[in-house]
Protein backbone atom coordinates (compact mmCIF):
# COMPACT_ATOMS: atom_id res chain seq x y z
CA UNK A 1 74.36 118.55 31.20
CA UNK A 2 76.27 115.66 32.50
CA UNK A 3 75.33 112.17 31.54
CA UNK A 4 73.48 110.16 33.62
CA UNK A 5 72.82 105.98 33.64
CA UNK A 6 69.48 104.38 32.85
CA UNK A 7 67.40 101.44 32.60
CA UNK A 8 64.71 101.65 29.25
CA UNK A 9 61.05 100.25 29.67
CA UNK A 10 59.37 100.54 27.18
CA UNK A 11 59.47 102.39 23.35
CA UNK A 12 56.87 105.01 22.37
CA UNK A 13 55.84 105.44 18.78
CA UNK A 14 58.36 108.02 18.27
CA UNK A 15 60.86 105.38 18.32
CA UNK A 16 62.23 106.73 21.54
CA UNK A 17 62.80 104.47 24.43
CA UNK A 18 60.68 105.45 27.33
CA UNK A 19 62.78 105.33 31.35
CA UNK A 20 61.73 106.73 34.86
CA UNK A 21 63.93 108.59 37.03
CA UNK A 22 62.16 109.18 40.56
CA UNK A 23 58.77 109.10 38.83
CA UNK A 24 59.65 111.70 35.95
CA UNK A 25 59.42 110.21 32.29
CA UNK A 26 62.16 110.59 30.16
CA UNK A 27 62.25 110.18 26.21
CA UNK A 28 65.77 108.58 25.17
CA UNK A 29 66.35 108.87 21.81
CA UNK A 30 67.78 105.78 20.08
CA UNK A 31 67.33 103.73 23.10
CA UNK A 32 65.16 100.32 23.14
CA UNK A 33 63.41 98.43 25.66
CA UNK A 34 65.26 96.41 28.10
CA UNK A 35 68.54 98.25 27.37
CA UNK A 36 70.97 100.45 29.93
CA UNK A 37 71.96 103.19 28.31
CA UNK A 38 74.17 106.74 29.19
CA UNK A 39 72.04 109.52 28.45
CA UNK A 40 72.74 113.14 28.01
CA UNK A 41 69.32 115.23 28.65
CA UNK A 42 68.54 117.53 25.78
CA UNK A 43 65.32 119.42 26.81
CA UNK A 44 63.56 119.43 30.35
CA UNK A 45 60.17 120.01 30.92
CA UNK A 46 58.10 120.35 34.46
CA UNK A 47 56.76 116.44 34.01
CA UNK A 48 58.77 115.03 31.26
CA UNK A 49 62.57 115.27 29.41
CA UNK A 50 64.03 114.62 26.30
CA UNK A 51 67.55 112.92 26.29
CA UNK A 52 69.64 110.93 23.41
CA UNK A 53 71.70 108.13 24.09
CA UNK A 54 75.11 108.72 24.44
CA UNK A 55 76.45 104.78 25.37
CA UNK A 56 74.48 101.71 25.23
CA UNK A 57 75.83 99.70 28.27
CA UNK A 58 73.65 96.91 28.08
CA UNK A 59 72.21 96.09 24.46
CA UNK A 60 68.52 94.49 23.56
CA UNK A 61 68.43 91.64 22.02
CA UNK A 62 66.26 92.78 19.95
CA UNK A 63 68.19 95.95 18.66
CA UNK A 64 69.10 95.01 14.49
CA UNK A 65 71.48 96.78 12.61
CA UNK A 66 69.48 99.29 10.21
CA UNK A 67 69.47 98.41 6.56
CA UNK A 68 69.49 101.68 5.51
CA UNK A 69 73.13 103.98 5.40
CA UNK A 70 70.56 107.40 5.93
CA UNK A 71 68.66 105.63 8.26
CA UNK A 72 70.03 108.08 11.63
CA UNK A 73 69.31 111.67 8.79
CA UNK A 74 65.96 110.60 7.35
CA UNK A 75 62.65 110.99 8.73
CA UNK A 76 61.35 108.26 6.75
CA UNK A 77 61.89 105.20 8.86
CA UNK A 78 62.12 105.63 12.48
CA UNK A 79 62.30 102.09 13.48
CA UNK A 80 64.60 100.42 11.57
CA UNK A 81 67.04 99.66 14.83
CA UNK A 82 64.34 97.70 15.73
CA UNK A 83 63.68 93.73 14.71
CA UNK A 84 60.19 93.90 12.46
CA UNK A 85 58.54 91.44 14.77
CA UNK A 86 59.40 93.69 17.99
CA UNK A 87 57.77 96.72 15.89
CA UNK A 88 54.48 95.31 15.43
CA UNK A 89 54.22 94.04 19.22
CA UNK A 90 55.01 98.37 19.88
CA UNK A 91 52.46 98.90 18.13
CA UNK A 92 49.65 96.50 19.64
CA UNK A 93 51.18 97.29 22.89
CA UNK A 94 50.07 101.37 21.81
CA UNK A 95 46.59 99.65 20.72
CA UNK A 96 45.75 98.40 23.65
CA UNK A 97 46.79 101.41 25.88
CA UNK A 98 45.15 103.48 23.54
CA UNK A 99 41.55 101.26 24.19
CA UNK A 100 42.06 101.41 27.96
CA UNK A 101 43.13 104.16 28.67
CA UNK A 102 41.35 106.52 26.07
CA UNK A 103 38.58 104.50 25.46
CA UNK A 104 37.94 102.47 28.99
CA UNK A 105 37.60 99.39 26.73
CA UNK A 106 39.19 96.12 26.70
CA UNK A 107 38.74 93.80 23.42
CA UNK A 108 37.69 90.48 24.47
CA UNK A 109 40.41 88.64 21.39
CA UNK A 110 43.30 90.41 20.50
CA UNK A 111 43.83 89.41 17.02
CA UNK A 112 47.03 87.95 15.93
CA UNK A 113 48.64 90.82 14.09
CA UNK A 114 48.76 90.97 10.15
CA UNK A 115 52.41 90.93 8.69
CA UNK A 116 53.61 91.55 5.05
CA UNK A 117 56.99 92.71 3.53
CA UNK A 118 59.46 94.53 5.63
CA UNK A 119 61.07 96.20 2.62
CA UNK A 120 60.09 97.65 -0.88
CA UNK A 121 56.39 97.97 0.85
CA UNK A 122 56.00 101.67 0.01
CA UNK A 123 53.88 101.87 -3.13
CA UNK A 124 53.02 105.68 -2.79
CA UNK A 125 54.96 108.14 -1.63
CA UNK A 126 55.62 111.63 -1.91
CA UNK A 127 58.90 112.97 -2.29
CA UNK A 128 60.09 116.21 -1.63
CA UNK A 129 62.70 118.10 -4.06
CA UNK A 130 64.67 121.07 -3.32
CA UNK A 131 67.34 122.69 -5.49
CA UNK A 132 70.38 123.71 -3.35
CA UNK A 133 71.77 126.76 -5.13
CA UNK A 134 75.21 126.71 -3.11
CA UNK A 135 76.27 123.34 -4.05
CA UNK A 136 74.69 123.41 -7.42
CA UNK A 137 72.65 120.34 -6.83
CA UNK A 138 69.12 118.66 -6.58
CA UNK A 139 67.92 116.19 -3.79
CA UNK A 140 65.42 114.18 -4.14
CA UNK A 141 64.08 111.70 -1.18
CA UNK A 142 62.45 112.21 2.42
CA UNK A 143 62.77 114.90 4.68
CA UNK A 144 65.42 115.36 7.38
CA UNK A 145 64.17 114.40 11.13
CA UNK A 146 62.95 117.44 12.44
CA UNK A 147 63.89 119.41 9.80
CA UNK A 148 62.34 121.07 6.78
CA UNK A 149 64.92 120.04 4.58
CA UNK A 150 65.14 117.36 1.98
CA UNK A 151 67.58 114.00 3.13
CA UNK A 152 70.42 113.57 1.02
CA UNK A 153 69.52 110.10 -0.11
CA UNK A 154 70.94 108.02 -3.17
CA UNK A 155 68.65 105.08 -2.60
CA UNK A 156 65.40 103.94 -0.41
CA UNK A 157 64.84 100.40 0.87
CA UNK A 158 61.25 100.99 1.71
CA UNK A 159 60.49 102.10 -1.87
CA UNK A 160 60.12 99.27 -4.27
CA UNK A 161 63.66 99.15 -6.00
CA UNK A 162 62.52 100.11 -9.39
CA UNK A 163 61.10 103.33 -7.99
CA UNK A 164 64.83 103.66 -5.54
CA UNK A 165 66.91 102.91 -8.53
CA UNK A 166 65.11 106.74 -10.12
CA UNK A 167 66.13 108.69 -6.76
CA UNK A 168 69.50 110.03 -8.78
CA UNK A 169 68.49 109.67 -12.34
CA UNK A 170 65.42 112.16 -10.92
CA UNK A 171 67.94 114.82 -9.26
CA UNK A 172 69.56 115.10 -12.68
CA UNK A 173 66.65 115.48 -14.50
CA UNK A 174 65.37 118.03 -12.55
CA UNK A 175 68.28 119.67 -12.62
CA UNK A 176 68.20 119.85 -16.35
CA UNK A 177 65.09 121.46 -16.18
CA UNK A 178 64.39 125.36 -17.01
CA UNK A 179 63.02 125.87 -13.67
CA UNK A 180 64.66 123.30 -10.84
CA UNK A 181 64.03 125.53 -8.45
CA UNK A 182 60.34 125.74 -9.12
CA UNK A 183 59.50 121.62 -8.31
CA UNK A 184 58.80 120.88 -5.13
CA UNK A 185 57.40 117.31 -5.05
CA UNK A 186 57.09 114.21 -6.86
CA UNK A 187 54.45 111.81 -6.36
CA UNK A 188 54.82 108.35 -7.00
CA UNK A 189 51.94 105.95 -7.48
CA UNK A 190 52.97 102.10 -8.28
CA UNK A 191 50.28 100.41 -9.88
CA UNK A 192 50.19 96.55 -10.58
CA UNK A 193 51.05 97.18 -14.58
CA UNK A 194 52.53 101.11 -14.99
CA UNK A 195 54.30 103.39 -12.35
CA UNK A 196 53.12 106.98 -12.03
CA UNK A 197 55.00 109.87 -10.99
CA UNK A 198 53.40 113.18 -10.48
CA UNK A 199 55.51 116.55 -11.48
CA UNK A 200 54.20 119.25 -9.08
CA UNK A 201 55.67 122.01 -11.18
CA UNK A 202 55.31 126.22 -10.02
CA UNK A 203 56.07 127.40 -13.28
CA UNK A 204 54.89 126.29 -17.12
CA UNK A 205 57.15 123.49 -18.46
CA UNK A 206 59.07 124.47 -21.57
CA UNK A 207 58.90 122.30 -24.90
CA UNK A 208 62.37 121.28 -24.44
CA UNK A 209 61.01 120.57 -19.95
CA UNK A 210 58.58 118.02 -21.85
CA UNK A 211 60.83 116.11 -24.24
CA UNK A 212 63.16 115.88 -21.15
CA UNK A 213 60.39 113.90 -19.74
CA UNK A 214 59.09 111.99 -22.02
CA UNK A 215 62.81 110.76 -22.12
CA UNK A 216 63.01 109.94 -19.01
CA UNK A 217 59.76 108.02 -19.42
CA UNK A 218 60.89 105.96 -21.81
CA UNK A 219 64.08 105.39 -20.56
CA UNK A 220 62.41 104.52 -17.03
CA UNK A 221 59.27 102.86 -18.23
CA UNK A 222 56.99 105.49 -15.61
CA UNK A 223 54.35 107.72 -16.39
CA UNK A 224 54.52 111.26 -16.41
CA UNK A 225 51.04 113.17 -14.49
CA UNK A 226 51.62 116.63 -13.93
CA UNK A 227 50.30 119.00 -12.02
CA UNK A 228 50.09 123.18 -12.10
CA UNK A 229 48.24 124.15 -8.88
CA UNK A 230 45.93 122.31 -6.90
CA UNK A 231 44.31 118.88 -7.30
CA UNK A 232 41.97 119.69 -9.73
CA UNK A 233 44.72 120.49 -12.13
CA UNK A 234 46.32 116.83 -12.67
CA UNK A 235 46.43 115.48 -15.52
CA UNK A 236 48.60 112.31 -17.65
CA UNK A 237 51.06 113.75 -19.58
CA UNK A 238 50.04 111.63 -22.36
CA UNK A 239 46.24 111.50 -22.38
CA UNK A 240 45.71 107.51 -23.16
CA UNK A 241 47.60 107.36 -19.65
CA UNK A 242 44.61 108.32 -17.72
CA UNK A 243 42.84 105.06 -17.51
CA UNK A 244 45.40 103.18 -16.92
CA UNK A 245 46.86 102.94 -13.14
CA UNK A 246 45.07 100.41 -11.22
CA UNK A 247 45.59 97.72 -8.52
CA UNK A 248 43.99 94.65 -8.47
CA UNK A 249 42.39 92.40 -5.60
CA UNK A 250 42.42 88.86 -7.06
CA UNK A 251 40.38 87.25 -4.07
CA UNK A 252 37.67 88.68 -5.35
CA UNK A 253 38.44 89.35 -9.44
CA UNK A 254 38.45 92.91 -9.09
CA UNK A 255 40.43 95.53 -11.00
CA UNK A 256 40.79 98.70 -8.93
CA UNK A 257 41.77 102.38 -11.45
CA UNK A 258 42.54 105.05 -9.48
CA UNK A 259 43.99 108.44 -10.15
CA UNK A 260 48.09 108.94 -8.52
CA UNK A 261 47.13 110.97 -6.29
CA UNK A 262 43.72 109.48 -5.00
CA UNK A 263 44.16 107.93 -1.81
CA UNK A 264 45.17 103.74 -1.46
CA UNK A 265 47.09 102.14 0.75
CA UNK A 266 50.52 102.24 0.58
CA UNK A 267 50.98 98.44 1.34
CA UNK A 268 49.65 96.97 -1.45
CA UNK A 269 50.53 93.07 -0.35
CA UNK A 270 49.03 94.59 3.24
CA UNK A 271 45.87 95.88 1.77
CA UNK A 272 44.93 92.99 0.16
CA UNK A 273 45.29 91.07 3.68
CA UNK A 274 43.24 93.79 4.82
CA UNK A 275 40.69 92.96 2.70
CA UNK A 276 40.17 89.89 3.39
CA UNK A 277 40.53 90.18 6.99
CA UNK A 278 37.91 92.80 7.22
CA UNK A 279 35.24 90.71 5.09
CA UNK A 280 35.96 87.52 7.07
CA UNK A 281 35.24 89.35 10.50
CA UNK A 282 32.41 91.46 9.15
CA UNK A 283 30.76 88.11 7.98
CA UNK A 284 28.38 89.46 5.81
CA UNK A 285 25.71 87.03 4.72
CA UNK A 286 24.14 86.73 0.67
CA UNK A 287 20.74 88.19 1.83
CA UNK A 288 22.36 91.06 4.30
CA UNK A 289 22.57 94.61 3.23
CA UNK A 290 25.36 96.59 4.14
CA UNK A 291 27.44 99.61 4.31
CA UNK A 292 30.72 100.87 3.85
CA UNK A 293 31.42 104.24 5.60
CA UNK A 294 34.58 106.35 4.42
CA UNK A 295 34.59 104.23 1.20
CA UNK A 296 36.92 106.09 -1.29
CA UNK A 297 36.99 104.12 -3.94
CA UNK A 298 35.54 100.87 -3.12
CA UNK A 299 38.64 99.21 -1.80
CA UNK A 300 36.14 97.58 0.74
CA UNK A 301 32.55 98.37 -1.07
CA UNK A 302 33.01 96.02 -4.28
CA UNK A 303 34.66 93.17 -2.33
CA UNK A 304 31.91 93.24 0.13
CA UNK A 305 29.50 93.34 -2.63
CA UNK A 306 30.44 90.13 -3.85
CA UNK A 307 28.92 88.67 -0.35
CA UNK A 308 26.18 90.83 0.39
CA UNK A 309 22.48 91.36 -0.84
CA UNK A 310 22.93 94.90 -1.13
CA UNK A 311 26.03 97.44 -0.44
CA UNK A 312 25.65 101.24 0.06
CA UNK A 313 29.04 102.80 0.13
CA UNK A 314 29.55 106.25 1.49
CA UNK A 315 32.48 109.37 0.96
CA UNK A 316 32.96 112.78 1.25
CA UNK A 317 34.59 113.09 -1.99
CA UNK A 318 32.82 112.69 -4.94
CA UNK A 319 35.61 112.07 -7.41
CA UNK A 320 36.16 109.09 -5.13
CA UNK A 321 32.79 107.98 -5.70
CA UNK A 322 32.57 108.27 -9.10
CA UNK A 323 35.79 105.94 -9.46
CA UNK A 324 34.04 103.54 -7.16
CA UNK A 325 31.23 103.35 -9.38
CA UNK A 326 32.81 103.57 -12.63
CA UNK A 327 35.24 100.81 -10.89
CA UNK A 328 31.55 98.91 -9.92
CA UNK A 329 30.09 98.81 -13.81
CA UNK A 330 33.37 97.62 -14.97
CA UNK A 331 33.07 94.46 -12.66
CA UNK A 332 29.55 93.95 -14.03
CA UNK A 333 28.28 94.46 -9.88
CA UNK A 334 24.89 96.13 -10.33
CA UNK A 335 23.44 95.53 -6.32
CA UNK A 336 26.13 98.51 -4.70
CA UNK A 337 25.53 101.88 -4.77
CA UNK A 338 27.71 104.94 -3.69
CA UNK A 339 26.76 108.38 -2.52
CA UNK A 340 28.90 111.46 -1.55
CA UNK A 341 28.29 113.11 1.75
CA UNK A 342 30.52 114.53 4.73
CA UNK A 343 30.47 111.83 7.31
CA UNK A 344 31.90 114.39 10.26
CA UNK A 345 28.18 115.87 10.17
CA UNK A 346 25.54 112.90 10.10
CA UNK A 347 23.35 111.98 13.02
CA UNK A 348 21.19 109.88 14.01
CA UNK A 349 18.37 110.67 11.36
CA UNK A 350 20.33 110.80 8.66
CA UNK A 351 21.05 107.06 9.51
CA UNK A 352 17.88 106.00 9.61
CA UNK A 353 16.66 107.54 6.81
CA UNK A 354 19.12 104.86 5.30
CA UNK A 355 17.59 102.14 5.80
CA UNK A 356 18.18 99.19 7.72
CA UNK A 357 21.86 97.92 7.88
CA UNK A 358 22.86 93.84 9.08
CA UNK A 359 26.44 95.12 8.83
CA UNK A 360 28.78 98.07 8.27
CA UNK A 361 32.62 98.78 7.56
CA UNK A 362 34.59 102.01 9.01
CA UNK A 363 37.71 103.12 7.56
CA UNK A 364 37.95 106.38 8.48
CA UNK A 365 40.34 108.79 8.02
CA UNK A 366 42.87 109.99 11.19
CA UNK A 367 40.07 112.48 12.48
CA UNK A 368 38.07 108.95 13.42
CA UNK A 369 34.28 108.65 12.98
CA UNK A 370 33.08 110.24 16.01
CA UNK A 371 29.35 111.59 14.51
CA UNK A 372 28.65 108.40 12.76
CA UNK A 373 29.63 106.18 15.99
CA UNK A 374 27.35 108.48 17.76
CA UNK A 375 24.09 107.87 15.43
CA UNK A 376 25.22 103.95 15.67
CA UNK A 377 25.05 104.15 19.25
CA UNK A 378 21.44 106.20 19.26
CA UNK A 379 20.38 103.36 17.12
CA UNK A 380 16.97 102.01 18.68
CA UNK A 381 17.92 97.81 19.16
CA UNK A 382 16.02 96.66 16.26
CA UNK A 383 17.72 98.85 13.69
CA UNK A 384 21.17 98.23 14.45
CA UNK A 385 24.17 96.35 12.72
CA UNK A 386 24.48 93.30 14.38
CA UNK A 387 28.04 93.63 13.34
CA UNK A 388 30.57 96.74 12.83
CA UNK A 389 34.12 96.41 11.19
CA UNK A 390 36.17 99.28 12.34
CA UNK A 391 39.35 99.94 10.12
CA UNK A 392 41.76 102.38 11.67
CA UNK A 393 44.79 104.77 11.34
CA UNK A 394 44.70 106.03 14.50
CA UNK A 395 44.72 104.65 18.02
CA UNK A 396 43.88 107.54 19.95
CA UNK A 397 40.34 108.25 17.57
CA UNK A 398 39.49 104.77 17.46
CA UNK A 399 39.89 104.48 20.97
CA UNK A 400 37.44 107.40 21.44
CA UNK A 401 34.89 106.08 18.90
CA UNK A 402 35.29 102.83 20.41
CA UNK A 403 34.12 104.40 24.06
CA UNK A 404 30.85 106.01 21.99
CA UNK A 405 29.73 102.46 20.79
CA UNK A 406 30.58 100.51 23.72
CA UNK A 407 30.03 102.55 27.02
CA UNK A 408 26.97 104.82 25.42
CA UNK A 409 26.16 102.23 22.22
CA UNK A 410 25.98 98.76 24.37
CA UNK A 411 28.05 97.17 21.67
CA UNK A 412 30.49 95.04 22.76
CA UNK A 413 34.66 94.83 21.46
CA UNK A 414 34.85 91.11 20.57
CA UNK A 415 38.14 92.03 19.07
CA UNK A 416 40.85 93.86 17.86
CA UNK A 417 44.69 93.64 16.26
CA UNK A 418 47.02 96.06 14.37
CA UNK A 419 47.97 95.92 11.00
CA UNK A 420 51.84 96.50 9.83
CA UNK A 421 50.88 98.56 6.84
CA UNK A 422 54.23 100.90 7.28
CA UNK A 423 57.32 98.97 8.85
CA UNK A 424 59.73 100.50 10.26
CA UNK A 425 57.89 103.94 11.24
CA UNK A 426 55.42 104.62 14.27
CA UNK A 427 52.25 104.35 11.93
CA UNK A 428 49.60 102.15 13.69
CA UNK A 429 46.58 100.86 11.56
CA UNK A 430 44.19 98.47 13.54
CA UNK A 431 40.92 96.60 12.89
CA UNK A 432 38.21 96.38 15.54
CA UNK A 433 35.17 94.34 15.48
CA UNK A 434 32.17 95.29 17.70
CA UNK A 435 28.80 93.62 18.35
């Protein structure tokens, strides 16, 4: 199709500039707000197209040149055209849309967004491998952009540079291996004293596959973890390993050992903001008792524990829990205890049969909290939080769980504000605080 001129509006959190022509929308790839831009149309649909930009006729000011030489091929970063600052006010703007028009709610603060590093943020990540058989040759990194297949990347600015600087050294150990075809992924975990890298391997490891890696290890200063088949089957390479990957949260003298492939954050210097933030708005007193729903292991519970009377932290998975507590007897905190149970299912009896709460922390996973903002919003007046702390990955969920405790609930949205735990891709975690 012929290319057409037009202006941009606004950016979507695909990264793709967002123009009207004669009130249909259409999607520009690699366009920004504010810019005038040729476009060549790639897909139409009956209310929307998809176009890429073919010449950018009038340029944003806030367009940056991307760090990043794979930054057009890889499908890690999405946003890296885009100045860090101008990102995060995307991403409020996609809040707030989200709590209107989702959620028919309207915060009455919007908090000032939390920042952190721009770069070498990324302390998990999983990356894929593939052995390409034509060119005799391993790749290691992100995938492609709509594509199943692995970016050919030598280096990663969003990984920490100690873990970028093993992107090639990785391919060629791999391909040393008896079986490079049969490793699909390696997780890495970066802890605040050892790095972890997880070995998904399809077929047993030969002795001469092992002292390969316990090479590399050395020569690398990472742990090995590998892993057969499913979760259940990870394991440190060498056994004294296992105890000892951990972040810490100094604010509150806590040591934090997790498993690589538990869930954290993967913004360390982010998640400690988090914390911190969270607490402050939650405002729990020394003689309140409160909860922590969606706990995993603690990241929220023990903080929160060193303010409050009494903490009861909640998770669907119990190896979670069992870190959280073994986590909980380490810090000598004795007034916080944990349970496992599948927070998708709970009502309203259920969270009575709890107790009395002064206040609670969300941090749900993507699928939101919809059954426990229900039972919060069934509450009779004189058993409710006075306060809820929402923590969120997604906009659209939160928005809907939002709607439960305000419009059915009678709570009200004193604020809300994102949080820039992944720069540079379309990720938007938020915090929401409701009385």
């Amino acid at each position: 199709m012929s290319a057409e001129i037009l202006e941009v509006q606004s950016l979507d959190l695909e990264a793709r500039g967002i123009a009207r022509r004669e009130g249909k929308v259409v999607f520009i790839e690699g366009a920004l707000p504010t810019e005038r831009v040729t476009v060549r149309t790639l897909r139409q649909k009956p209310s929307y197209e998809i176009a890429r930009v073919e010449n950018i006729l009038r340029e944003s000011s806030q367009r940056v040149s991307p760090r990043c030489a794979h930054f057009e091929v890889c499908g890690g970063c999405l946003m890296q055209h885009l100045e860090p600052t101008a990102q995060v006010a995307v991403k409020q703007r996609a809040l707030e849309d989200a709590l209107s028009h989702i959620g028919s709610v309207r915060p009455e603060r919007v908090l000032p967004p939390l920042h952190g590093p721009s770069w070498g943020y990324r302390y998990r990540a999983r990356l894929s491998v593939r052995w390409v058989a034509k060119k005799d040759a391993v790749l290691v990194g992100f995938r492609e952009r709509k594509t199943s297949y692995v970016a050919d990347i030598q280096t990663c600015h969003v990984l920490p540079p100690h873990v970028a600087a093993l992107l090639l050294p990785l391919r060629t150990l791999i391909k040393s291996m008896s079986g490079p075809d049969r490793v699909p992924q390696i997780e890495v975990a970066v802890g605040d004293a050892v790095t972890a890298l997880v070995l998904r391997h399809l077929a047993p490891l030969t002795e001469q596959d092992e002292d390969l890696l316990r090479a590399f290890a050395t020569r690398h200063n990472v742990q090995w973890w590998l892993q057969s088949k499913g979760p259940d089957t990870v394991h440190a390479m060498v056994p004294e390993h296992e105890d000892q990957l951990a972040y810490t949260l100094p604010e509150f003298g806590l040591r934090m050992p997790y498993r690589p492939t538990d869930f954290t954050q993967v913004n360390m210097a982010i998640n400690r903001s988090l914390v911190s933030r969270a607490l402050k708005l939650l405002g729990a007193q020394p003689g309140d008792r409160a909860a922590d729903l969606f706990c995993g292991l603690g990241n929220f519970t023990l903080p929160l524990a060193t303010q409050a009377r009494e903490v009861v932290g909640i998770d669907g998975s119990e190896p979670l829990t069992a870190r959280a507590q073994q986590a909980a007897e380490q810090a000598n905190i004795h007034h916080v205890q944990f349970q496992t149970l599948n927070l998708f299912e709970v009502d309203l009896p259920w969270l009575q049969s709890l107790g009395k709460f002064d206040r609670i922390l969300i941090d749900p996973p993507r699928e939101g909290a919809q059954a426990v903002s229900q039972a919060l919003a069934q509450l009779p007046g004189d058993q409710r939080p006075a306060r809820i702390v929402y923590v969120s990955c997604s906009p659209a969920t939160l928005a809907r769980d939002a709607s439960i405790l305000v419009n059915e609930g009678g709570y009200t949205l004193k604020a809300a504000g994102v949080i820039n735990m992944f720069p540079h891709t379309g990720h938007v975690e938020s915090i929401a605080v409701f009385e």
